[in-house]
Protein backbone atom coordinates (compact mmCIF):
# COMPACT_ATOMS: atom_id res chain seq x y z
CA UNK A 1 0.00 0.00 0.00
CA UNK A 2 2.49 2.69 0.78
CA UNK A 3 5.01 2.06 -2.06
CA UNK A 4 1.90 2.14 -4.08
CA UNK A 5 0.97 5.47 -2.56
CA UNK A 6 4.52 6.64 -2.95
CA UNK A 7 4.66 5.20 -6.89
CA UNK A 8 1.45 7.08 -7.89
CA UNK A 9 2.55 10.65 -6.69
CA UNK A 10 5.86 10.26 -7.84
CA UNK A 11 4.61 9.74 -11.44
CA UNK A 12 1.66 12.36 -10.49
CA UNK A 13 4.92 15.19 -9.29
CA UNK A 14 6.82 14.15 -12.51
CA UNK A 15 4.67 14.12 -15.09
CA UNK A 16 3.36 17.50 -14.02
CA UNK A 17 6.58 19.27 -13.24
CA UNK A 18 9.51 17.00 -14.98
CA UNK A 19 11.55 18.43 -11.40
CA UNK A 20 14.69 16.50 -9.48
CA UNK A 21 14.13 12.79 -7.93
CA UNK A 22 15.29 14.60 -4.42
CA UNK A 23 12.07 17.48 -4.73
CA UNK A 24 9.97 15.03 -6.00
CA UNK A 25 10.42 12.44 -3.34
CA UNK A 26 11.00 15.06 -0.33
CA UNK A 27 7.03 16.36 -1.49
CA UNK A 28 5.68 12.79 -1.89
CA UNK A 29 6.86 11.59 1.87
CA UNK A 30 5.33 14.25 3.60
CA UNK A 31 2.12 14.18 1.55
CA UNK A 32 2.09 10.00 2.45
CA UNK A 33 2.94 10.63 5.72
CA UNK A 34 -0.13 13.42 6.16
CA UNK A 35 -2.54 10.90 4.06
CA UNK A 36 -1.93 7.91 6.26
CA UNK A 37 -2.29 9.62 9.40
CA UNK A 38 -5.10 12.23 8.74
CA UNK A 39 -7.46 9.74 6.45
CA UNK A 40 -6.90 5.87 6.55
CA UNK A 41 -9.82 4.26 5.38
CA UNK A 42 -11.62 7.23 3.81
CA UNK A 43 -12.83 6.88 0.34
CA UNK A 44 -10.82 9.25 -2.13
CA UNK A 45 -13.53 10.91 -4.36
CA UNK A 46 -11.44 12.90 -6.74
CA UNK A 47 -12.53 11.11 -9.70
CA UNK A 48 -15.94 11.85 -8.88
CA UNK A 49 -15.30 15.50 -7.35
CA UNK A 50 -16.91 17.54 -10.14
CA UNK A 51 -16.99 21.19 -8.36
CA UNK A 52 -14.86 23.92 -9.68
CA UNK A 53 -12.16 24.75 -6.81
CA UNK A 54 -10.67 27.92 -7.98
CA UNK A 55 -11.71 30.02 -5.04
CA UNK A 56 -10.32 27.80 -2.60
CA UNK A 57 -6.73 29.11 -3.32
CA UNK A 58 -7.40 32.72 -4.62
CA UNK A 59 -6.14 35.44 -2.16
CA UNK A 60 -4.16 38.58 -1.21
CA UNK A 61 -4.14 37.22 2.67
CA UNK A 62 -1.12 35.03 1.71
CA UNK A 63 2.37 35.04 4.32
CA UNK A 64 5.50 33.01 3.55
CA UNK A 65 8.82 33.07 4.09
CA UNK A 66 11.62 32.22 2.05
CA UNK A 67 14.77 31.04 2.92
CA UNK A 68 16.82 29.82 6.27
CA UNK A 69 16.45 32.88 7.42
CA UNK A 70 12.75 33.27 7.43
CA UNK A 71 12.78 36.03 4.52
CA UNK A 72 9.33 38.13 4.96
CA UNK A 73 7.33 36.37 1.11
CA UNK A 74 3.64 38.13 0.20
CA UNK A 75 2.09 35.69 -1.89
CA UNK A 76 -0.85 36.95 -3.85
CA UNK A 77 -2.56 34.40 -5.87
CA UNK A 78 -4.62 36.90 -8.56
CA UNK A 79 -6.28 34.37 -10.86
CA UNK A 80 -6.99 30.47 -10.84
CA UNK A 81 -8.84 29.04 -13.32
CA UNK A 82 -9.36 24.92 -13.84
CA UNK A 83 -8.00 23.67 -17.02
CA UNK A 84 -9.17 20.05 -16.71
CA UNK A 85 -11.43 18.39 -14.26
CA UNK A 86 -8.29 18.61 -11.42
CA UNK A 87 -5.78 20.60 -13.18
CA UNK A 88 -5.50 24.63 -12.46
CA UNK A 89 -3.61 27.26 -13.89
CA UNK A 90 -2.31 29.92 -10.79
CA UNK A 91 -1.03 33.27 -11.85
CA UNK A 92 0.10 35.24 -9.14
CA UNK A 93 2.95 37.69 -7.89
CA UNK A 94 5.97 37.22 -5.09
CA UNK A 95 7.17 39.55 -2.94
CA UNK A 96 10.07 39.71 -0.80
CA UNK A 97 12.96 41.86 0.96
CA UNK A 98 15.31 40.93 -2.21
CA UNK A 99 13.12 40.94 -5.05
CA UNK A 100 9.76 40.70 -6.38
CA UNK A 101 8.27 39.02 -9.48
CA UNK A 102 4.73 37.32 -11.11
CA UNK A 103 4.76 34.18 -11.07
CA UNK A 104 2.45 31.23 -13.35
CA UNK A 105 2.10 27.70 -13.03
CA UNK A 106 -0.38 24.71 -12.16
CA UNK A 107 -1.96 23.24 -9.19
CA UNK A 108 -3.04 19.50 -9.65
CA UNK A 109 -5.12 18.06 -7.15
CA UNK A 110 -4.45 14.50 -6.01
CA UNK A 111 -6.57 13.63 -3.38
CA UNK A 112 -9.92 15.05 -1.86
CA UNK A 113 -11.28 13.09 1.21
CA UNK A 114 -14.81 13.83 2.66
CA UNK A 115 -14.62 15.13 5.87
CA UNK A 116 -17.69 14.13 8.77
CA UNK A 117 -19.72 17.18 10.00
CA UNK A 118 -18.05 18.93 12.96
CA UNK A 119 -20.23 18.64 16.00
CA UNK A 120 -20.91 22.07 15.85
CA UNK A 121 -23.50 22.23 12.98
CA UNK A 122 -22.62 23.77 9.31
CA UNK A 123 -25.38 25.37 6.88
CA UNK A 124 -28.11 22.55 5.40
CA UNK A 125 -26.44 21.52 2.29
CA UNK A 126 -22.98 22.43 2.79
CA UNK A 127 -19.91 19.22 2.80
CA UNK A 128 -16.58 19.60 3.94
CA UNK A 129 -13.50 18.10 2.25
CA UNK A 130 -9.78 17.64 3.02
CA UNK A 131 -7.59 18.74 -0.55
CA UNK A 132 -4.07 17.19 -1.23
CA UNK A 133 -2.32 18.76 -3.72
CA UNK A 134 1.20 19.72 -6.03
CA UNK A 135 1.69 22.93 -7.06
CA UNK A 136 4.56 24.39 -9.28
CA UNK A 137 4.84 28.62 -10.00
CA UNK A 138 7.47 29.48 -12.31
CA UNK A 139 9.25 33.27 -12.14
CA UNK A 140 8.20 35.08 -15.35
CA UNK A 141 9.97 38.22 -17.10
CA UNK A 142 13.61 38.28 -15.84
CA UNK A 143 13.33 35.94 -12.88
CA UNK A 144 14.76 32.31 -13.40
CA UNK A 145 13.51 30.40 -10.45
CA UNK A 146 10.26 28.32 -10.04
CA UNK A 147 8.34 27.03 -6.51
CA UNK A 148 7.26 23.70 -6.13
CA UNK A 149 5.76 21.77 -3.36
CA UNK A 150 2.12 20.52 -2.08
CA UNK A 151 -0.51 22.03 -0.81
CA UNK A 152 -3.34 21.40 2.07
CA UNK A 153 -6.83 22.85 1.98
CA UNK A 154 -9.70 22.56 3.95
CA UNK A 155 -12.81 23.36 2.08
CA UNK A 156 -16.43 23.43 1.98
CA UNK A 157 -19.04 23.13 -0.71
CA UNK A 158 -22.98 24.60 -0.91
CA UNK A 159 -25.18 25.06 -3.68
CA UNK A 160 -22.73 24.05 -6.29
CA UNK A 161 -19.31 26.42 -5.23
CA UNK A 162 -16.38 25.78 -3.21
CA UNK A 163 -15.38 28.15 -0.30
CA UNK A 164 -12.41 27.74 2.02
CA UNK A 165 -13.04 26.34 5.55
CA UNK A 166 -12.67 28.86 8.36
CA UNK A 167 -12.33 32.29 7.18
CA UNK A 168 -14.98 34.01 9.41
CA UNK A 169 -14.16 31.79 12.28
CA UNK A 170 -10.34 32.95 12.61
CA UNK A 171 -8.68 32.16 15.82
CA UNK A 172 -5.92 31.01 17.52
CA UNK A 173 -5.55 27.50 15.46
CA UNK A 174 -6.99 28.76 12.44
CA UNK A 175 -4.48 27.82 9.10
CA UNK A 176 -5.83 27.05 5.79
CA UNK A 177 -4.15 26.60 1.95
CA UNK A 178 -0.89 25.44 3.70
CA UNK A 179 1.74 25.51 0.58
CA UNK A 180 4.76 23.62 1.65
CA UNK A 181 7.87 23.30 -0.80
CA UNK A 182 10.81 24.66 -2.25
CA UNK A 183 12.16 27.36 -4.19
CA UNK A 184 14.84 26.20 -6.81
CA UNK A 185 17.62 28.67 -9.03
CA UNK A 186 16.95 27.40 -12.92
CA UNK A 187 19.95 28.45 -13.12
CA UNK A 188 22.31 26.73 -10.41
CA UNK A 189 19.74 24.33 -8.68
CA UNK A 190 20.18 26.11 -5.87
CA UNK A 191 17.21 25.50 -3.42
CA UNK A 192 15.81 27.39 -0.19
CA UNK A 193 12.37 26.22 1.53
CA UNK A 194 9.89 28.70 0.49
CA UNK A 195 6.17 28.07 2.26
CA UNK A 196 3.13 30.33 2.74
CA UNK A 197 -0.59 30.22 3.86
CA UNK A 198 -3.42 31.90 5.18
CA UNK A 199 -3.38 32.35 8.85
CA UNK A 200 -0.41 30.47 9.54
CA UNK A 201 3.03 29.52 7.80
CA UNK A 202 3.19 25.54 7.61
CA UNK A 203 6.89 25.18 9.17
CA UNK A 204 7.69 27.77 10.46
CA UNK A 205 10.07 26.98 13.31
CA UNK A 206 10.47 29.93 15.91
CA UNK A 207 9.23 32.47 13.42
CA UNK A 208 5.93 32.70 14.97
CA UNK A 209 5.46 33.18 18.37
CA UNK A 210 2.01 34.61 18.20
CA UNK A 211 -0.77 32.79 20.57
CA UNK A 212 -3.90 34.27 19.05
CA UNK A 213 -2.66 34.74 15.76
CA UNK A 214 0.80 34.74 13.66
CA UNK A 215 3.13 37.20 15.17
CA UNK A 216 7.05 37.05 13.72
CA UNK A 217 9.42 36.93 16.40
CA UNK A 218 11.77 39.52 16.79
CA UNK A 219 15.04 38.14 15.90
CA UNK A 220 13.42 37.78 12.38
CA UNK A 221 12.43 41.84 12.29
CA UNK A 222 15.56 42.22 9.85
CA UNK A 223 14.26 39.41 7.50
CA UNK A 224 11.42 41.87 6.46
CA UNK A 225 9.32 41.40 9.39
CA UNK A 226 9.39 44.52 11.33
CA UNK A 227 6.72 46.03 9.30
CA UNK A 228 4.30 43.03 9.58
CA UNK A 229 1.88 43.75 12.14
CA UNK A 230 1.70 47.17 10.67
CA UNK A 231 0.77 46.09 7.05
CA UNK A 232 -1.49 43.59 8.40
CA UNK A 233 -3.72 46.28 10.20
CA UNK A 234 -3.60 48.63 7.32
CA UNK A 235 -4.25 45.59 5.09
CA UNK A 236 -7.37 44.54 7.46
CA UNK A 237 -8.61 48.19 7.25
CA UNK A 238 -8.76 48.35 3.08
CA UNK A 239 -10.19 45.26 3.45
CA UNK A 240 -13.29 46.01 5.14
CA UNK A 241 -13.15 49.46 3.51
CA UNK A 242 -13.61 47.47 0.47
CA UNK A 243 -16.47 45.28 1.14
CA UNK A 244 -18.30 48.11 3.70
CA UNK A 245 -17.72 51.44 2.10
CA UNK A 246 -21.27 51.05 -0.05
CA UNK A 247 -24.35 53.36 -0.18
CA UNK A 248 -28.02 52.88 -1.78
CA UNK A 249 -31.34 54.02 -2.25
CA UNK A 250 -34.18 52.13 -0.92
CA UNK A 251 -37.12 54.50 -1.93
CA UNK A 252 -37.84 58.21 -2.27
CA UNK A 253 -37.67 58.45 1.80
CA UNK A 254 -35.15 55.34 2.72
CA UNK A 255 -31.49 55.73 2.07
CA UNK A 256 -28.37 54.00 3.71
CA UNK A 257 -24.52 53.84 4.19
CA UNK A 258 -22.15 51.68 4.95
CA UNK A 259 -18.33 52.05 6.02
CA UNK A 260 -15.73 50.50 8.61
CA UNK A 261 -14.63 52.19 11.33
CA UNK A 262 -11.36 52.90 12.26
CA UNK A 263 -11.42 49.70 14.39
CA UNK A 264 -12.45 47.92 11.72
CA UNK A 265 -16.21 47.46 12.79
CA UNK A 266 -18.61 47.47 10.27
CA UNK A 267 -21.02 50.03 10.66
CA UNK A 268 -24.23 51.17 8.62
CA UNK A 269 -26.67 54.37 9.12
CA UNK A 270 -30.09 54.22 7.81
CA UNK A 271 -31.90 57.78 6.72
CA UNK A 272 -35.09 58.73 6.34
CA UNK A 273 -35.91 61.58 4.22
CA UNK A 274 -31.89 62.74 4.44
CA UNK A 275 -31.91 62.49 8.67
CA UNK A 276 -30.38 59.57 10.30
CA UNK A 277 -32.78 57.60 12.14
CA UNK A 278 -30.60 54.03 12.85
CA UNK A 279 -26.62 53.38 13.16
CA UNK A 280 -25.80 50.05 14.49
CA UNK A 281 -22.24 48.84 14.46
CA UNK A 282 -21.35 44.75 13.99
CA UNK A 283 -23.37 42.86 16.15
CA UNK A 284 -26.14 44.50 17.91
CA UNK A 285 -24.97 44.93 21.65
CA UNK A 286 -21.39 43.07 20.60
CA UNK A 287 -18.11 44.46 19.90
CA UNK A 288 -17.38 41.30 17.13
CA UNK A 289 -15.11 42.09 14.69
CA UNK A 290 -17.42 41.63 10.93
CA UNK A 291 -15.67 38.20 9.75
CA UNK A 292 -18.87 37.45 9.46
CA UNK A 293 -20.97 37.10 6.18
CA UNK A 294 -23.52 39.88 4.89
CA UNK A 295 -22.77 42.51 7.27
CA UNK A 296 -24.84 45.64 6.26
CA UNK A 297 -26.95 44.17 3.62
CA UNK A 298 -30.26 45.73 3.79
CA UNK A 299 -33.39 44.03 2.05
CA UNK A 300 -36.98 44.61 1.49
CA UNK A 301 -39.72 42.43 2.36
CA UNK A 302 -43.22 42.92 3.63
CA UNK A 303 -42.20 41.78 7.30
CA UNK A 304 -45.51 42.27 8.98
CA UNK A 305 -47.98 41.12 6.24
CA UNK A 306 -49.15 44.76 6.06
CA UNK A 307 -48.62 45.33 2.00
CA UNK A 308 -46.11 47.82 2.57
CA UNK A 309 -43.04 46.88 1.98
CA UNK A 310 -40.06 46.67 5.83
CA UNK A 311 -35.92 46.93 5.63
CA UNK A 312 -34.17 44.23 7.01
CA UNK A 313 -30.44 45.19 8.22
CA UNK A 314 -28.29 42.39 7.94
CA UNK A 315 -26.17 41.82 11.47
CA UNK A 316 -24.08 39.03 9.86
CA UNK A 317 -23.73 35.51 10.13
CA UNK A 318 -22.70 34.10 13.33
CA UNK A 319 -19.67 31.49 13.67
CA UNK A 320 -20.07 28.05 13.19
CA UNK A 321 -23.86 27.40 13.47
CA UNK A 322 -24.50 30.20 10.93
CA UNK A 323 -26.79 32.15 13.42
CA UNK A 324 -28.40 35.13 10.68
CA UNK A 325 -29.65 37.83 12.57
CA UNK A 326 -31.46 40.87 11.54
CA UNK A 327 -32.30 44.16 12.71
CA UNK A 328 -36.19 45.14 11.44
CA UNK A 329 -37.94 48.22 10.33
CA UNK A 330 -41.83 48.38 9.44
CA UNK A 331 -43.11 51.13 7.55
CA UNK A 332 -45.71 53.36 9.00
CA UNK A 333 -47.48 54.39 6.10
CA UNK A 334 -49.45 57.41 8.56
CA UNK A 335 -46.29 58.86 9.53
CA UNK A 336 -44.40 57.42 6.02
CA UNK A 337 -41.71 56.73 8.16
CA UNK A 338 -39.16 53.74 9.34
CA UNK A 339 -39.96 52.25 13.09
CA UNK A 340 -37.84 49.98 14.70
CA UNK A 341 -39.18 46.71 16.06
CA UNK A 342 -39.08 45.57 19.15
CA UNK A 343 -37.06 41.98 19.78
CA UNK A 344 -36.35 40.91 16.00
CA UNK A 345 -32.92 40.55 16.68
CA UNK A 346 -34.07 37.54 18.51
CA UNK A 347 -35.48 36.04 15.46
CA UNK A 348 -32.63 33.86 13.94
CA UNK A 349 -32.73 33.03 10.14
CA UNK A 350 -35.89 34.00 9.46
CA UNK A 351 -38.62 33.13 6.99
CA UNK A 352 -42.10 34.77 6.36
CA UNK A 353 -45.27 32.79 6.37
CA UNK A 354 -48.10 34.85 4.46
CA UNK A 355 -50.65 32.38 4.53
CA UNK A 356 -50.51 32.55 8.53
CA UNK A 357 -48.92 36.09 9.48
CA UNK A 358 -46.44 34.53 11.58
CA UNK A 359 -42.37 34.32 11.36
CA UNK A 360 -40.35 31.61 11.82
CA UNK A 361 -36.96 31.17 13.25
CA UNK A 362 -34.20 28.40 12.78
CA UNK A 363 -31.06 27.43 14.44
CA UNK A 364 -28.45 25.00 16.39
CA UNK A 365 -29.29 25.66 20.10
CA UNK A 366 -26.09 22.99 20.30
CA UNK A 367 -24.22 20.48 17.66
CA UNK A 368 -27.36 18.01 18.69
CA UNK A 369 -30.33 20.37 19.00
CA UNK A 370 -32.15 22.38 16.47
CA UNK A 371 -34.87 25.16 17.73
CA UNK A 372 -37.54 25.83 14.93
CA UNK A 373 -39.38 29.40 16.77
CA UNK A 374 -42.69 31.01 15.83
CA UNK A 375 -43.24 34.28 16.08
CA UNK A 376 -46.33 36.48 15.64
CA UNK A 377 -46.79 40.63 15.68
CA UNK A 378 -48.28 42.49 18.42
CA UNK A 379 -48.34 45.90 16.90
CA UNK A 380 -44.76 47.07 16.12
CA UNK A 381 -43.54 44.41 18.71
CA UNK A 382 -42.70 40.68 17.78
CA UNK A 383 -43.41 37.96 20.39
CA UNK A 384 -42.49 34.44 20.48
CA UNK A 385 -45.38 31.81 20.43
CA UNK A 386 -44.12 28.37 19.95
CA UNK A 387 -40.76 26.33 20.08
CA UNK A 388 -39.53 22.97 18.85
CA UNK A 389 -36.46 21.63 20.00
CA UNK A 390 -35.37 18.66 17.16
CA UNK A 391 -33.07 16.61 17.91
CA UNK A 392 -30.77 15.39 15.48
CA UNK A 393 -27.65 12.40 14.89
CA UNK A 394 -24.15 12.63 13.89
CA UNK A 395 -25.21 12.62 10.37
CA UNK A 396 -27.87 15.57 11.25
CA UNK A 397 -30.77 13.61 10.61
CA UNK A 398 -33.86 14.48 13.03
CA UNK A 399 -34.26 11.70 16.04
CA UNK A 400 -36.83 12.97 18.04
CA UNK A 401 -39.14 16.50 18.11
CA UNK A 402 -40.41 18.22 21.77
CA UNK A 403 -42.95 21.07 21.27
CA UNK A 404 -43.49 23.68 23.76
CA UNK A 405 -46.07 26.67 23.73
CA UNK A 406 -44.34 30.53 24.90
CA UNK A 407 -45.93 32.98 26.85
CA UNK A 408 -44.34 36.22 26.33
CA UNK A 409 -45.61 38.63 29.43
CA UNK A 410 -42.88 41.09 28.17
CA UNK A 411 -39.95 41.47 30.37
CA UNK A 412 -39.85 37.22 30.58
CA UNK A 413 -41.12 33.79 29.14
CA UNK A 414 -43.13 30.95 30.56
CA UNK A 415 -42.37 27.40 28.54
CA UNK A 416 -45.56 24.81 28.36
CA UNK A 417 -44.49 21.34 27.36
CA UNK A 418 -47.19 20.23 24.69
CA UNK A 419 -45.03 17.07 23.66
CA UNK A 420 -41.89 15.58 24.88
CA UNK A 421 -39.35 13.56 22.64
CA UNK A 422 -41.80 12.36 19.69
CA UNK A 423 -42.01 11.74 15.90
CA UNK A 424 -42.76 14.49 13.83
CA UNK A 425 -46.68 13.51 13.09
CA UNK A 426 -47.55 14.03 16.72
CA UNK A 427 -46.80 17.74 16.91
CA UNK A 428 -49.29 20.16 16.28
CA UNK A 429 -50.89 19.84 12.76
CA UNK A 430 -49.18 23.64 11.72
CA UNK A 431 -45.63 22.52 13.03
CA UNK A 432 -45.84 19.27 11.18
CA UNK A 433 -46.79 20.97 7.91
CA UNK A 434 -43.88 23.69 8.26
CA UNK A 435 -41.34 21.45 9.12
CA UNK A 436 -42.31 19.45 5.87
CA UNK A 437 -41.91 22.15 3.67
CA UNK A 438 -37.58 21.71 5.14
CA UNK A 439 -37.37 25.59 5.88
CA UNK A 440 -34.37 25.37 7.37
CA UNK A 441 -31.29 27.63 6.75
């Protein structure tokens, strides 16, 4: 089995980048070694992997090093585009200390293992994937020197599209798109370890030092370094300048902006005939840093079943379990103005129910529970009515279903068990049909 292993990337490394016996073999141990331990027994499905992976590995959020002396190397990876079913062209640009250049080449993907659900819920739909790959970027212009190595990705798939795992959940052992390899002189054969990633460097010795998140050490400040922390704040701050800095018209009264603070916060002001009336920064009540998805979006739907059109503010998308949370404004078509409501934030992934004039709710209360709430209006207030708890296995299919009636009296909640732990066709007849209909988020 393993000199099989070892025989298939070889040929797989040299057929791709026709590079030395000592590269080749040095990139096809540590991929065996990382295969063996990470997924024995698990099915390879790279035959059958169809999905387009190209925005797995695009980014400007690369850092490397280059070197034995942990030389400072921004990776940007501009364009990837498939060529065949696992074969993708890279085009990107290097920069370090001692020079700079763009760089082209090929990514082939060997391996991609299904991954199990993690036991804190993802998004209905979505399937997570371990990718094992060899990658070769070649200087272009007046550079004659090429990187080559493999390459580990964690991603996720929904709907059709490939994401990377991770990126709004960044933390202290948060590392994705971990290139490992070599850089080699075309024209000596000269060879220093060049590797890169997003969050964290793979081997990286006593370069980093950060806890929380990759911090050079000091020793390597001459290397290019001393700037780092620096460029990575200014580099944050574009960032979110980038996706925040927006502005719209809703109607001839409803207009909104967006921006990041100098913190980095995301926040958005809402106006109503030119004078603010709503600012709300990340998170309502948090100080959360926007890695989350959708910050600032504002939509309209007819929240309250009134005909007149509401604005949703989107709040983002909350870590792992994918909490979406809103803020809500109904339209007051006396006073043609914008009110705020009363407790929607509360209301997590919501959908709207016409038929009934009530709101639903949906989200992991844990990695085993999932709370479907319903919601009705009392004027421009929205109070909770009904709750069922589902549980659910390791595979996220529903074991069991408890239903339990709310009384709101305003400043609390009183919980009624109506049933306890039972199939789906013994809850009330309006839960069974919505939970049918697989509303979930």
């Amino acid at each position: 089995m393993k000199n099989n292993c070892c025989r298939t990337l070889l040929l797989a490394l040299l057929a791709m980048f026709s590079i030395s016996s000592a590269s080749a073999q040095r990139c096809v141990d540590a991929m065996e070694k990382k295969i063996q331990k990470r997924h024995a027994g698990v099915e390879d499905v790279r035959n059958t992997f169809g999905i387009d992976l190209s925005p797995v590995w695009h980014s400007h959020g690369y850092i490397g090093f280059i070197g034995p002396d942990y030389q400072r190397l921004k990776v940007s990876i501009n364009d990837v585009e498939r060529k065949e079913q696992q074969t993708y062209e890279l085009r990107g640009r290097m920069e370090s200390p001692r020079y700079s250049c763009d760089v082209k080449g090929e990514l082939l993907v060997l391996h991609i293992y299904t991954k199990a659900p993690t036991k804190t819920g993802h998004l209905k739909g979505e399937q997570l994937y371990d990718i094992f790959g060899v990658y070769r970027l070649t200087e272009t212009g007046t550079k004659s020197g090429r990187f080559e190595g493999f390459v580990i990705s964690e991603v996720f798939t929904q709907d059709g599209r490939a994401y990377p795992c991770g990126m709004d959940e960044a933390g202290a052992d948060f590392r994705n798109n971990q290139f490992e390899g070599v850089w080699i002189s075309e024209d000596n054969g000269l060879q220093k370890e060049a590797n890169w990633g997003i969050g964290r460097i793979p081997d990286s010795g006593d370069l980093d030092i950060g806890k929380e998140m990759f911090k050079p050490a000091e020793k390597y400040w001459k290397s290019g370094w001393e700037t780092y922390e620096q460029d990575a704040r200014d580099e944050a701050t574009d960032y979110m300048n980038s996706l925040y800095a927006s502005e719209g018209v809703i109607d001839d009264h409803l207009t909104w902006k967006s921006w990041a603070d100098i913190e980095g916060f995301a926040k958005t002001t809402l106006f109503c005939d030119g004078e603010p009336i709503r600012v709300f920064r990340s998170f309502h009540g948090e100080d959360t840093p926007p890695f989350m998805m959708g910050a600032g979006v504002l939509t309209y739907v007819d929240a309250n079943f009134d005909n007149y059109p509401d604005v949703l503010i989107s709040l983002g998308s909350r870590g792992s379990r994918h909490f979406s949370v809103y803020e809500c404004y109904l339209y007051d078509p006396a006073t043609e103005t914008f009110l705020l409501t009363e407790g929607f934030d509360l209301v997590i992934n919501p959908t709207f129910d016409a038929q009934r004039k009530v709101v639903y709710g949906c989200g992991h209360s844990s990695y085993a529970t999932i709370e479907h709430r319903r919601f009705e209006w009392q004027g421009n207030r929205i109070s909770e009515k009904s709750i069922v708890e589902v549980t659910i296995n390791e595979e996220g299919n529903p074991i069991s279903y408890s239903e339990s009636q709310v009384i709101d009296r305003g400043d609390s909640f009183d919980f009624i068990p109506l049933h306890e732990n039972v199939q789906m066709d013994q809850l009330s007849p309006e839960w069974q049909e919505h939970l049918a209909k697989g509303e979930e988020f």
